[in-house]
Protein backbone atom coordinates (compact mmCIF):
# COMPACT_ATOMS: atom_id res chain seq x y z
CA UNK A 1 25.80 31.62 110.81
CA UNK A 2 22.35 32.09 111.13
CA UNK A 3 19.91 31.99 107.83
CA UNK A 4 18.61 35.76 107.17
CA UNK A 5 16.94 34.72 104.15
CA UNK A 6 13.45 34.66 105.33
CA UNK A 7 12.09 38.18 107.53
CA UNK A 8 10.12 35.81 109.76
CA UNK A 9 13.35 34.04 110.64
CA UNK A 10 14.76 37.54 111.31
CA UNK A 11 12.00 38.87 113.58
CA UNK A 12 12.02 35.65 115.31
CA UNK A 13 16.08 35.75 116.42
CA UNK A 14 15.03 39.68 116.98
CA UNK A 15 12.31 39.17 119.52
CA UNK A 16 14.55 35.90 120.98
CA UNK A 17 16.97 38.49 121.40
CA UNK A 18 20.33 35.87 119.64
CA UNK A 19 20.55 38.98 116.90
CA UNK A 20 19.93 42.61 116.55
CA UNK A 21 19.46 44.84 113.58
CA UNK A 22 23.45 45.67 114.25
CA UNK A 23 24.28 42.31 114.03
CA UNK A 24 22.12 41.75 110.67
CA UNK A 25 23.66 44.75 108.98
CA UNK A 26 27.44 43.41 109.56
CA UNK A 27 26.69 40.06 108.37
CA UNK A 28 25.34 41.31 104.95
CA UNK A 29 28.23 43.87 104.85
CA UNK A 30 30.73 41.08 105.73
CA UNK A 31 28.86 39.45 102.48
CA UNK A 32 28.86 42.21 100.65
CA UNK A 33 32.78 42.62 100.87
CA UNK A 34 33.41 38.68 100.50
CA UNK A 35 31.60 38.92 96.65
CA UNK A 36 33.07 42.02 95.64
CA UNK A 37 33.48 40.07 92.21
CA UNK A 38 29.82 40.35 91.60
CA UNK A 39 29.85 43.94 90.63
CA UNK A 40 26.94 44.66 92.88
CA UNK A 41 26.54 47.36 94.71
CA UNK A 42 28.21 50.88 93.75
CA UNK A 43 27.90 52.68 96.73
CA UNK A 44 27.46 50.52 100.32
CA UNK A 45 25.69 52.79 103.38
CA UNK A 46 27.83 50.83 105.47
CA UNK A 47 28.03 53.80 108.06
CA UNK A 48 24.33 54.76 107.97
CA UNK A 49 23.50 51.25 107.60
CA UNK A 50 24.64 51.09 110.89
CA UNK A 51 24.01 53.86 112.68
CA UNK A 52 20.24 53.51 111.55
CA UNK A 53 20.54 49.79 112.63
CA UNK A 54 21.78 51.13 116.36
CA UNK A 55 18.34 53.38 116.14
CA UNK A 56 15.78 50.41 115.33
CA UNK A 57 17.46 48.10 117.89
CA UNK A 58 16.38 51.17 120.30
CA UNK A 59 13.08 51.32 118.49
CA UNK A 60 12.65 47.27 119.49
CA UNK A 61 13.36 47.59 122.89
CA UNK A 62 11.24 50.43 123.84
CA UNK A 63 8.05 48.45 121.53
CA UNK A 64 7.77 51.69 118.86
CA UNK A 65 9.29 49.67 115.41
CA UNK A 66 7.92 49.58 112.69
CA UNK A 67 6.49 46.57 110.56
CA UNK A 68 10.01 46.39 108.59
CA UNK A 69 12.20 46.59 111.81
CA UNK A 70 15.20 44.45 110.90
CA UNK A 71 14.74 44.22 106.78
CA UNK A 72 17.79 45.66 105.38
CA UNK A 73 17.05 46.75 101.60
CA UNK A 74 18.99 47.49 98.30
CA UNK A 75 17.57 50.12 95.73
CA UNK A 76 18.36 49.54 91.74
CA UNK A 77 19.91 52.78 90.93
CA UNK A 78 16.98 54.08 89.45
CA UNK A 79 15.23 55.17 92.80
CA UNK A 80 15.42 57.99 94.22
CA UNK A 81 17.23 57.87 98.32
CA UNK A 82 16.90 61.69 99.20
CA UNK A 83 20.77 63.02 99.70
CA UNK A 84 22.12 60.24 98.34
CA UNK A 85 23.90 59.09 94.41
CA UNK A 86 21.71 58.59 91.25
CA UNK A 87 22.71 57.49 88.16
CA UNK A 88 20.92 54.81 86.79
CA UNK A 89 24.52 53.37 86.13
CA UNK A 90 24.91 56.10 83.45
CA UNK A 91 27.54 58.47 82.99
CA UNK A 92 25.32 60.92 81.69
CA UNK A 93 24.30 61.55 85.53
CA UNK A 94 27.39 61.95 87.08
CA UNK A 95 27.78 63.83 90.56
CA UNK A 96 24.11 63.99 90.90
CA UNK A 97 22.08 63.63 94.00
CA UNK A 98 18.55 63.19 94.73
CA UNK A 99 16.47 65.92 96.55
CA UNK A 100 13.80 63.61 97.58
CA UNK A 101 12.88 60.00 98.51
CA UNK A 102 10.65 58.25 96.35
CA UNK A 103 7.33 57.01 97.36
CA UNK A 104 7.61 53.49 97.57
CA UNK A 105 11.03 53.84 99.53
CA UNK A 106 9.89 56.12 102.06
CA UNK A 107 7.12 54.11 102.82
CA UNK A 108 9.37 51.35 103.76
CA UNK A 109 12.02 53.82 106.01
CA UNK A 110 8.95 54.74 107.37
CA UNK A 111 8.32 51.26 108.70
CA UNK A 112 12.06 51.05 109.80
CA UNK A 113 13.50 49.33 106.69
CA UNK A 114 17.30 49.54 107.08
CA UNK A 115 18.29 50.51 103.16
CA UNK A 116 22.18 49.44 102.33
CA UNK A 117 23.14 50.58 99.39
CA UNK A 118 22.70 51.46 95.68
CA UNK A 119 22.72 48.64 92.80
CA UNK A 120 23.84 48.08 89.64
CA UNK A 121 21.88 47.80 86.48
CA UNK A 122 21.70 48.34 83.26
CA UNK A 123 21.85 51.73 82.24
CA UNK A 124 18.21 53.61 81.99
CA UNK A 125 17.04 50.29 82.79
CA UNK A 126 17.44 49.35 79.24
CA UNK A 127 18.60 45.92 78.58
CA UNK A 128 18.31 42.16 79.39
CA UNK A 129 21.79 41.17 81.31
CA UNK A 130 23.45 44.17 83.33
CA UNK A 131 25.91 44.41 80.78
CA UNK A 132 24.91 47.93 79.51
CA UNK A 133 26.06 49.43 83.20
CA UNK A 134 28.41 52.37 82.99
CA UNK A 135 30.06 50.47 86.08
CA UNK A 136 30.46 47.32 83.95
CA UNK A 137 28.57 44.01 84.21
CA UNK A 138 27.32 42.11 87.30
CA UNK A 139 28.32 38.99 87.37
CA UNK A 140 25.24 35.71 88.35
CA UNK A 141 26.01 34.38 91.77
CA UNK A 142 25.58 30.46 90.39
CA UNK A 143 27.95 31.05 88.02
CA UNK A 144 29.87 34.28 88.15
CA UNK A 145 30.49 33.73 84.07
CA UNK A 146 26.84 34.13 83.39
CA UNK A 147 24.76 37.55 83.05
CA UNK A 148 22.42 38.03 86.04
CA UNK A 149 19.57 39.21 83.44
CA UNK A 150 18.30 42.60 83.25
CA UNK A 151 18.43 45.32 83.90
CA UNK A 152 17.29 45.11 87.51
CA UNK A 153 20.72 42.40 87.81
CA UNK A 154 22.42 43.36 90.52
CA UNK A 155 19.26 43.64 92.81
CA UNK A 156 18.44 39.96 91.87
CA UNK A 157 21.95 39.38 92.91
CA UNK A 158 22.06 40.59 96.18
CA UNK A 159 18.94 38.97 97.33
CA UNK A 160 20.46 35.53 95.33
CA UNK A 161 24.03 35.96 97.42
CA UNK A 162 22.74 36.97 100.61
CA UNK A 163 23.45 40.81 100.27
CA UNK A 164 20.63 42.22 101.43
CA UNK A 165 17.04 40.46 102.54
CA UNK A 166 15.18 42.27 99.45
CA UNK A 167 15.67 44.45 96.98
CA UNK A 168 13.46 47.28 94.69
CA UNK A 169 13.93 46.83 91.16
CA UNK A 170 12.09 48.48 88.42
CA UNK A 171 9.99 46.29 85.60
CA UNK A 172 9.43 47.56 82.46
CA UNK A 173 9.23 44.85 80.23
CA UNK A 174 10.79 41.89 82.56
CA UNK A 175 13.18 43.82 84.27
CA UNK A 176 12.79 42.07 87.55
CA UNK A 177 11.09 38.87 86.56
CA UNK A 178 14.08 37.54 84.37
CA UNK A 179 16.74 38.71 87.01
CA UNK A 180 14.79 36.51 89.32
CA UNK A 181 14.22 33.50 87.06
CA UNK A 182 18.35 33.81 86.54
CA UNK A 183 19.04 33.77 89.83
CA UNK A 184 16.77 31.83 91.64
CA UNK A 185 15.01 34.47 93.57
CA UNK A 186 11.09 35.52 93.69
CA UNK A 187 10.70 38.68 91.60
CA UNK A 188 7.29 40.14 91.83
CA UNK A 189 5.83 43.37 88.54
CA UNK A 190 2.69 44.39 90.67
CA UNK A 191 0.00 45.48 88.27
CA UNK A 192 0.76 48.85 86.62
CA UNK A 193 -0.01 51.66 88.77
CA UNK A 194 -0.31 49.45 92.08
CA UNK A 195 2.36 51.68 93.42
CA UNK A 196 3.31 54.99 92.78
CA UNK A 197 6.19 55.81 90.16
CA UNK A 198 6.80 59.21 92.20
CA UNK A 199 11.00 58.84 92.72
CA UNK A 200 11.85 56.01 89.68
CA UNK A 201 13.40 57.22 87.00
CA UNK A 202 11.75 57.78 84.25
CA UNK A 203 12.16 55.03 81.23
CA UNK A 204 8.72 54.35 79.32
CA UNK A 205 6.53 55.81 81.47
CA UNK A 206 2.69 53.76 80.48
CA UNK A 207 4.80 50.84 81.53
CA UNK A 208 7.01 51.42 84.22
CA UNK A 209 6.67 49.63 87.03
CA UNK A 210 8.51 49.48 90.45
CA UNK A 211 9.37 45.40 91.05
CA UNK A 212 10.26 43.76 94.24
CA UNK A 213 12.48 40.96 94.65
CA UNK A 214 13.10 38.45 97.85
CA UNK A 215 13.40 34.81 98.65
CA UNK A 216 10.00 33.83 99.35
CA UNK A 217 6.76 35.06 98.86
CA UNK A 218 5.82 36.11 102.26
CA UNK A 219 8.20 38.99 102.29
CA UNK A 220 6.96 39.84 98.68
CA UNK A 221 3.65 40.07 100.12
CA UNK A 222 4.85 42.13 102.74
CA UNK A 223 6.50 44.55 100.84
CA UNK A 224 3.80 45.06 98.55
CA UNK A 225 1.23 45.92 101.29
CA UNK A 226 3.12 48.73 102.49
CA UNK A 227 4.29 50.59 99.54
CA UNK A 228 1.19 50.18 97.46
CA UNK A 229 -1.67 52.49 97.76
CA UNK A 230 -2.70 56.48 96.66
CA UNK A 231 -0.04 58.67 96.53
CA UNK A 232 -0.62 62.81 95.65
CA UNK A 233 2.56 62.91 93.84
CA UNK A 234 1.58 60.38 91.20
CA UNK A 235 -1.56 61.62 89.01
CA UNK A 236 -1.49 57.96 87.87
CA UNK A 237 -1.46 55.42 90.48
CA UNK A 238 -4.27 53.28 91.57
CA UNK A 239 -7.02 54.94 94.10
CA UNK A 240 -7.77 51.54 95.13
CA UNK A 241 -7.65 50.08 98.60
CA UNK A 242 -4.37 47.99 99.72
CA UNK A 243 -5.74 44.42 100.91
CA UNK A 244 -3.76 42.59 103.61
CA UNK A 245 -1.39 40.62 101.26
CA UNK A 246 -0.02 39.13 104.19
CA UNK A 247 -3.08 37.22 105.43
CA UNK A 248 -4.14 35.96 101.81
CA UNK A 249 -1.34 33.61 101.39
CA UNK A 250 -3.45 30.09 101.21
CA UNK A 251 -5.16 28.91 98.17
CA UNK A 252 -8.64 28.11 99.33
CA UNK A 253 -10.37 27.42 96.07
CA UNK A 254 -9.83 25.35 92.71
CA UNK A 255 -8.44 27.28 90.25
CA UNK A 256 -9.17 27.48 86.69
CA UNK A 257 -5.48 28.15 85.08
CA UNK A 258 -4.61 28.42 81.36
CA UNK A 259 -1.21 28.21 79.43
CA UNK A 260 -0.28 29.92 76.14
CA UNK A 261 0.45 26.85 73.83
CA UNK A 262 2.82 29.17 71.66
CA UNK A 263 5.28 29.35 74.71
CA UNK A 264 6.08 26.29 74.55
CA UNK A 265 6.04 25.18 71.59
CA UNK A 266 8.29 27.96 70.25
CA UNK A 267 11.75 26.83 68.98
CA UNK A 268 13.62 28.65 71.18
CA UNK A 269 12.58 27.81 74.07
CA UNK A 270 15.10 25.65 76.38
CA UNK A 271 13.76 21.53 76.57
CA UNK A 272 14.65 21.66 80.06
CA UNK A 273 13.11 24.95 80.75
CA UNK A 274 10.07 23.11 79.00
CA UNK A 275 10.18 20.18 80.82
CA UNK A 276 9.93 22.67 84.34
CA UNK A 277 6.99 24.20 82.93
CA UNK A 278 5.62 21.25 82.04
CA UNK A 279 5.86 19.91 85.64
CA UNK A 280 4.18 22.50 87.04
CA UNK A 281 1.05 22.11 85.33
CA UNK A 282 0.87 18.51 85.76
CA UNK A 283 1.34 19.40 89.46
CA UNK A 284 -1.50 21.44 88.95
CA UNK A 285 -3.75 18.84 87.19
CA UNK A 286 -3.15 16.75 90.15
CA UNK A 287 -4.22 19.27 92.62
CA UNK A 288 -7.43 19.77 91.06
CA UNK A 289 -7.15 22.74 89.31
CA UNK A 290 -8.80 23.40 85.95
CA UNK A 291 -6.04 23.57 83.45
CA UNK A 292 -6.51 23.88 79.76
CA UNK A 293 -4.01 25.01 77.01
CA UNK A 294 -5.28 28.62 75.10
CA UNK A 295 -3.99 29.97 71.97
CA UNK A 296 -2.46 33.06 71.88
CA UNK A 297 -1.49 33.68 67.53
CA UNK A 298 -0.25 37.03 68.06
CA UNK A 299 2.78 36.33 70.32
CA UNK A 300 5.18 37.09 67.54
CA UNK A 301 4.22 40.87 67.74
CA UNK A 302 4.55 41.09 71.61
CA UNK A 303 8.02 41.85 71.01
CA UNK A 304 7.88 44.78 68.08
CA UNK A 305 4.93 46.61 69.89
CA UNK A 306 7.13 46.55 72.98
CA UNK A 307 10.02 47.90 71.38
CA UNK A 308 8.60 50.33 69.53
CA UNK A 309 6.48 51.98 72.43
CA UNK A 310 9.43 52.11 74.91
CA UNK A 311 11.99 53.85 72.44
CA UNK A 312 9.71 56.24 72.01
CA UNK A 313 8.55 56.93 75.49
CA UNK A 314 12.00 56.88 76.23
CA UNK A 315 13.10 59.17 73.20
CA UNK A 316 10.87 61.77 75.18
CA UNK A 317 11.40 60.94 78.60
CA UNK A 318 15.68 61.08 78.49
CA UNK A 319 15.47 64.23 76.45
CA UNK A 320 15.57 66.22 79.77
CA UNK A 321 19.56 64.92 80.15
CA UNK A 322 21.31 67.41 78.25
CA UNK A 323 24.45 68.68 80.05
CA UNK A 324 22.76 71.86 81.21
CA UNK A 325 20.64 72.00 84.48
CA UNK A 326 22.89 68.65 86.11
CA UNK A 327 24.93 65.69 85.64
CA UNK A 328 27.46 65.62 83.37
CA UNK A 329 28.81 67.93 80.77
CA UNK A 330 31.33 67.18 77.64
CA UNK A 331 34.79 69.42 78.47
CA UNK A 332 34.84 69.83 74.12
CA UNK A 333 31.81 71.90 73.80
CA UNK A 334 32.21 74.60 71.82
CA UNK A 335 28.68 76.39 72.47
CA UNK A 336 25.77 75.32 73.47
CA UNK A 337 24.50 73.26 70.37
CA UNK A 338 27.90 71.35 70.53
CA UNK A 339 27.40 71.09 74.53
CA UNK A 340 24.17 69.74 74.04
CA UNK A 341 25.15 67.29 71.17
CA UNK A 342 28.85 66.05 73.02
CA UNK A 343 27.27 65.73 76.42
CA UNK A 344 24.51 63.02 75.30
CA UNK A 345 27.29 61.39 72.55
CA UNK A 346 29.26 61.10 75.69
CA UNK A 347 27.49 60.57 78.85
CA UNK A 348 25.07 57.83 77.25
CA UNK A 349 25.77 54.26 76.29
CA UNK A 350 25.57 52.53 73.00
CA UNK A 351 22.08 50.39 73.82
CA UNK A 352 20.73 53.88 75.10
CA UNK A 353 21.76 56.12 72.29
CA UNK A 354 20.26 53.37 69.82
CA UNK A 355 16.67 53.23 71.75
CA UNK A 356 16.67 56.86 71.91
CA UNK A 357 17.39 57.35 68.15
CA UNK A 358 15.12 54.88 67.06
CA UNK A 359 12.38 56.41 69.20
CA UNK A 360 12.91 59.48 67.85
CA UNK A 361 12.47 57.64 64.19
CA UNK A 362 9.30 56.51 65.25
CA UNK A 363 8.02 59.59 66.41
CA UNK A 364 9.32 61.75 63.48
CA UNK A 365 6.64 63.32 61.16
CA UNK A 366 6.95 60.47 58.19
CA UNK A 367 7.14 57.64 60.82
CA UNK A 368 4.42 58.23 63.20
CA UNK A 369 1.58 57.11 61.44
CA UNK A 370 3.75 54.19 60.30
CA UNK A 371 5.08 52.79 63.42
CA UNK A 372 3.82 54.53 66.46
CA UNK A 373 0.22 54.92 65.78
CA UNK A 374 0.08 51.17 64.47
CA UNK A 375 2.01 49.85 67.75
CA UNK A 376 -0.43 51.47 69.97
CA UNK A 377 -3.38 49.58 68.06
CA UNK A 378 -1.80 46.52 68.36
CA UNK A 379 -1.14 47.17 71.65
CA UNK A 380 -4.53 47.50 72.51
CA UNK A 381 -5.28 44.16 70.46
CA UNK A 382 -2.61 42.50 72.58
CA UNK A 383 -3.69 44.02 75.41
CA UNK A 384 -7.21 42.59 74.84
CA UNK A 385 -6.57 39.50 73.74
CA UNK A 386 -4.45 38.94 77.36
CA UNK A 387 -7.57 40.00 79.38
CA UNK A 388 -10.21 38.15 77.43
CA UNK A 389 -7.75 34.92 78.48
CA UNK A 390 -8.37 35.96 81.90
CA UNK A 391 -11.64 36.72 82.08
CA UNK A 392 -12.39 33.12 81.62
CA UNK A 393 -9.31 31.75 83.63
CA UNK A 394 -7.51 33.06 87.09
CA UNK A 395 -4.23 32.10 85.69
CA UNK A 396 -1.99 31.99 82.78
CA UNK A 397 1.26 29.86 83.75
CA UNK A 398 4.21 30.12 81.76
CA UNK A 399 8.26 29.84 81.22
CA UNK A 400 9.64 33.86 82.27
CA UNK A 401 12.28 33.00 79.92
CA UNK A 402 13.36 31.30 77.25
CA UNK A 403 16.57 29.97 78.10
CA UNK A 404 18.95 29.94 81.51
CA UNK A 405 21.17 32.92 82.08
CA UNK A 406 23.70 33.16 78.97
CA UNK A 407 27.26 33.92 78.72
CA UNK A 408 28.69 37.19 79.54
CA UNK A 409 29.08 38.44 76.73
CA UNK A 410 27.69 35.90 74.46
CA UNK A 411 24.96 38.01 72.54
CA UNK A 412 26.25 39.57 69.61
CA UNK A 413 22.95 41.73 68.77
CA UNK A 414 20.83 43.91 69.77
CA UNK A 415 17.95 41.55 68.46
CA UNK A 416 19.23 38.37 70.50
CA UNK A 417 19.35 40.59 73.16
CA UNK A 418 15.85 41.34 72.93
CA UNK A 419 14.61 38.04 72.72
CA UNK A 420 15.21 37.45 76.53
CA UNK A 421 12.20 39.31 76.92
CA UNK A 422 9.82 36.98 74.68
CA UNK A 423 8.07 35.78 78.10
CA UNK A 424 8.03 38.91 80.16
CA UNK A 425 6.78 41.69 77.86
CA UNK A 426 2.61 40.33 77.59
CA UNK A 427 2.26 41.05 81.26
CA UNK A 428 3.64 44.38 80.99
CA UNK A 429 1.57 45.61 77.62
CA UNK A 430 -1.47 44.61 79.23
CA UNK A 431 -0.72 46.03 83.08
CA UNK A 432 -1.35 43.06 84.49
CA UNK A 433 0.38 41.88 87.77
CA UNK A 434 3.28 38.95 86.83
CA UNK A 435 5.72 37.05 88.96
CA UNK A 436 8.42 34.76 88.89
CA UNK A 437 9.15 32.01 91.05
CA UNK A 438 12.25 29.66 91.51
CA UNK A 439 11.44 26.59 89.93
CA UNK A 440 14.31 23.68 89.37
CA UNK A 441 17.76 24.28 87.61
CA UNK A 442 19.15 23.13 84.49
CA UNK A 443 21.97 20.64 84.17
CA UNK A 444 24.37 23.21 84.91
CA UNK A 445 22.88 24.16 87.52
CA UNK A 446 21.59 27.44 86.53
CA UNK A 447 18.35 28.39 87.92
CA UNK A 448 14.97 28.25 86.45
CA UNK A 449 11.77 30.48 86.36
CA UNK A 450 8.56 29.76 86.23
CA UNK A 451 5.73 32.71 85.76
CA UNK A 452 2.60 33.03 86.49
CA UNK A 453 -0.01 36.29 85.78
CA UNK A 454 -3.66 37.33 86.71
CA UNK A 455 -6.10 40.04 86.32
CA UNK A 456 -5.49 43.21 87.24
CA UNK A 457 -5.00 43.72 91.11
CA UNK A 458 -5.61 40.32 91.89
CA UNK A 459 -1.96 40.02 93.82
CA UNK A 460 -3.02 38.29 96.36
CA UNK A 461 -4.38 35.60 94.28
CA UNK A 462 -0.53 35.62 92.67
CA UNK A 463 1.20 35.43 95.63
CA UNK A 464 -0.98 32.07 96.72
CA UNK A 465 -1.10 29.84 93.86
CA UNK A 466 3.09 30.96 93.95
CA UNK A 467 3.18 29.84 97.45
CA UNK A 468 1.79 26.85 96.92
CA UNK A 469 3.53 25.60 94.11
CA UNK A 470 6.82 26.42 96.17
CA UNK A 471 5.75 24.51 99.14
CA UNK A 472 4.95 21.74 97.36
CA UNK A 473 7.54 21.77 94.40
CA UNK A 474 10.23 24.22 95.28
């Protein structure tokens, strides 16, 4: 069987002419079937898939595809695929389909991406394993036991078990970056705003972010050129100009790199997981970079300014979901303030019924002052104190998580639960651009992450120092 893991591998057997697009499609499909376990996908566009694949090979022949001719793509269930399910693995949305494609994935059918189907995840894209999914829990590839992380799982997954070549996730607080450093995969959060949030549903809008995951950082690079850019349906995204990611992939220059001492010398973070980190910035030494440790005292309130900002951006933003205009409706409804109040008690999960109820405590009348008002000032501190570290460095390297992937499960609270995201959630409170790289495996052979972030639209400078610590240490 031939390796479809890389997209240069796959346009080279498509110019040589030993596969086509048809032939790529029914190999992932033939994987797709053989893990079935996994708890992947919930629907498979086997038949489009196809017939789509049929069209590009036409497309190749005649010299009119497009840059992605031959990628075949999963979508998170959280994007919108015009005419096709949405749910974000909720019940609360069943029946519906989208009217539209988002930006970001109609960018890439523009450039004759192949898409196959539509992911698991945890529900609203709130939670740190894929076990909050309506559809129940994916299951890690390396050890179908463990969670995949969260709560872009499944899309980690399916890049991990050969599903798919790459995958769109969504990154709100480490939503694709711990998927990827529990499965092995490269899982890129572009800097807030590099592309548009037109067609992702909506969880804490100032930090949502649309994620991309593959298995090196080529096609990363790749699929960050095309769907960045200005978009008229989003009032927020960048204006900036798209460089060629593609042809910035060498690191040219020594480096100046810094690393947050508090990561790792925080209790809970996994010795070998350590150790990994560790490793890469003595690699880095050696190379002739500038590294230096930095301080960073107020990691302990990454977590609680986080928290307290999504719940209530999500309080607001799921309000919309009430059983009236779409989706589903409770059968017991008695009139419409018990329609309204069964519908949500129904068609939303525990995790998402407790963020939206504590973001509504946050943003009640008493509370706002008290929580809201502060977390946004301390966000701002935080947010600060991240870019003052990288005005003076290019880099900050550290773990993206604190342990390997857990137990299915295994976490009995909420609060463990949250923890995951110790790593992930300083990139996303100060919009910077974050990734996660493959980077060793523990003794159980679970994979590791390691993360790196930089300034503000610096990407290409991400994806380079990445590459090169894979070539030489991956």
């Amino acid at each position: 069987m031939k390796d479809l893991r890389s997209f240069n591998r796959i346009q080279k057997y498509l110019v040589e002419g030993t596969l086509s697009c048809e032939d790529i499609v029914n190999t992932y499909l033939q994987n797709i079937q053989s893990q079935q376990h996994l708890n992947v996908f919930l629907d498979v566009y086997a038949d489009e898939a196809l017939a789509r694949a049929q069209e590009v090979d036409k497309k190749i022949r005649k010299g009119t595809a497009g840059r992605l001719a031959g990628m075949v793509i999963g979508l998170k269930d959280v994007l919108c695929y015009q005419d096709h399910k949405l749910q974000a693995s909720s019940k609360i949305l069943d029946g519906f389909y989208s009217q539209f494609s988002g930006t970001a994935v109609q960018r890439l059918l523009d450039e004759d991406a192949i898409i196959i189907g539509r992911q698991n995840c945890d529900e609203f894209a709130m939670g740190s394993s894929n076990e909050n999914s309506a559809f129940g829990p994916t299951r890690n590839a390396a050890d179908p036991n463990t969670v995949p992380g969260g709560s872009s799982g499944a899309s980690a997954v399916a890049v991990q078990a050969g599903m798919c070549t790459a995958a769109l996730g969504s990154d709100t607080g480490g939503s694709v970056r711990q998927p990827a450093a529990f499965c092995g995969v490269v899982g890129l959060k572009p800097t807030y705003s590099r592309i548009s949030r037109y067609g992702l549903l909506a969880y804490a809008s100032s930090f949502d972010t649309i994620g991309i995951f593959t298995n090196n950082i080529e096609d990363n690079a790749l699929l960050l050129e095309i769907m960045a850019g200005k978009d008229e349906f989003d009032s927020t995204v960048s204006q900036k100009d798209v460089p060629a990611y593609t042809q910035a992939l060498e690191v040219k220059q020594k480096y100046k790199v810094a690393y947050i001492e508090e990561t790792l010398s925080d209790e809970g973070l996994n010795p070998e997981i350590k150790a990994q980190t560790e490793k890469a910035i003595q690699f880095l030494k050696a190379d002739g970079h500038q590294v230096e440790a930095v301080h960073f005292p107020m990691l302990e309130y990454l977590l609680p300014t986080y928290y307290i900002l999504t719940m209530a951006e999500a309080s607001s933003n799921l309000s919309r979901f009430d059983g009236v205009k779409y989706g589903y409706r409770s059968k017991e409804a008695q009139n419409l303030e018990s329609m309204y109040k069964k519908s949500r008690a129904e068609g939303f999960g525990e995790e998402v019924k407790r963020r939206i109820m504590l973001g509504t405590f946050v943003l009640s009348a008493s509370y706002y002052d008290a929580y809201y008002t502060k977390a946004q000032k301390v966000r701002r501190l935080l947010r600060d104190a991240t870019l003052n570290i990288l005005a003076d460095y290019d880099f900050i390297v550290l773990p993206t998580t604190p342990t390997t992937a857990f137990k299915i499960g295994a976490t009995n609270t909420p609060l463990e639960m949250y923890l995951a995201d110790l790593f992930t959630v300083q990139a996303s409170i100060a919009g910077v651009p974050a990734i996660s790289i493959p980077h060793g495996e523990d003794k159980n052979g679970l994979p590791i992450g390691l993360q790196l972030m930089t300034a503000s639209f610096q990407e290409e400078k991400l994806f380079a120092l990445s590459k090169h610590i894979l070539d030489n240490l991956g």
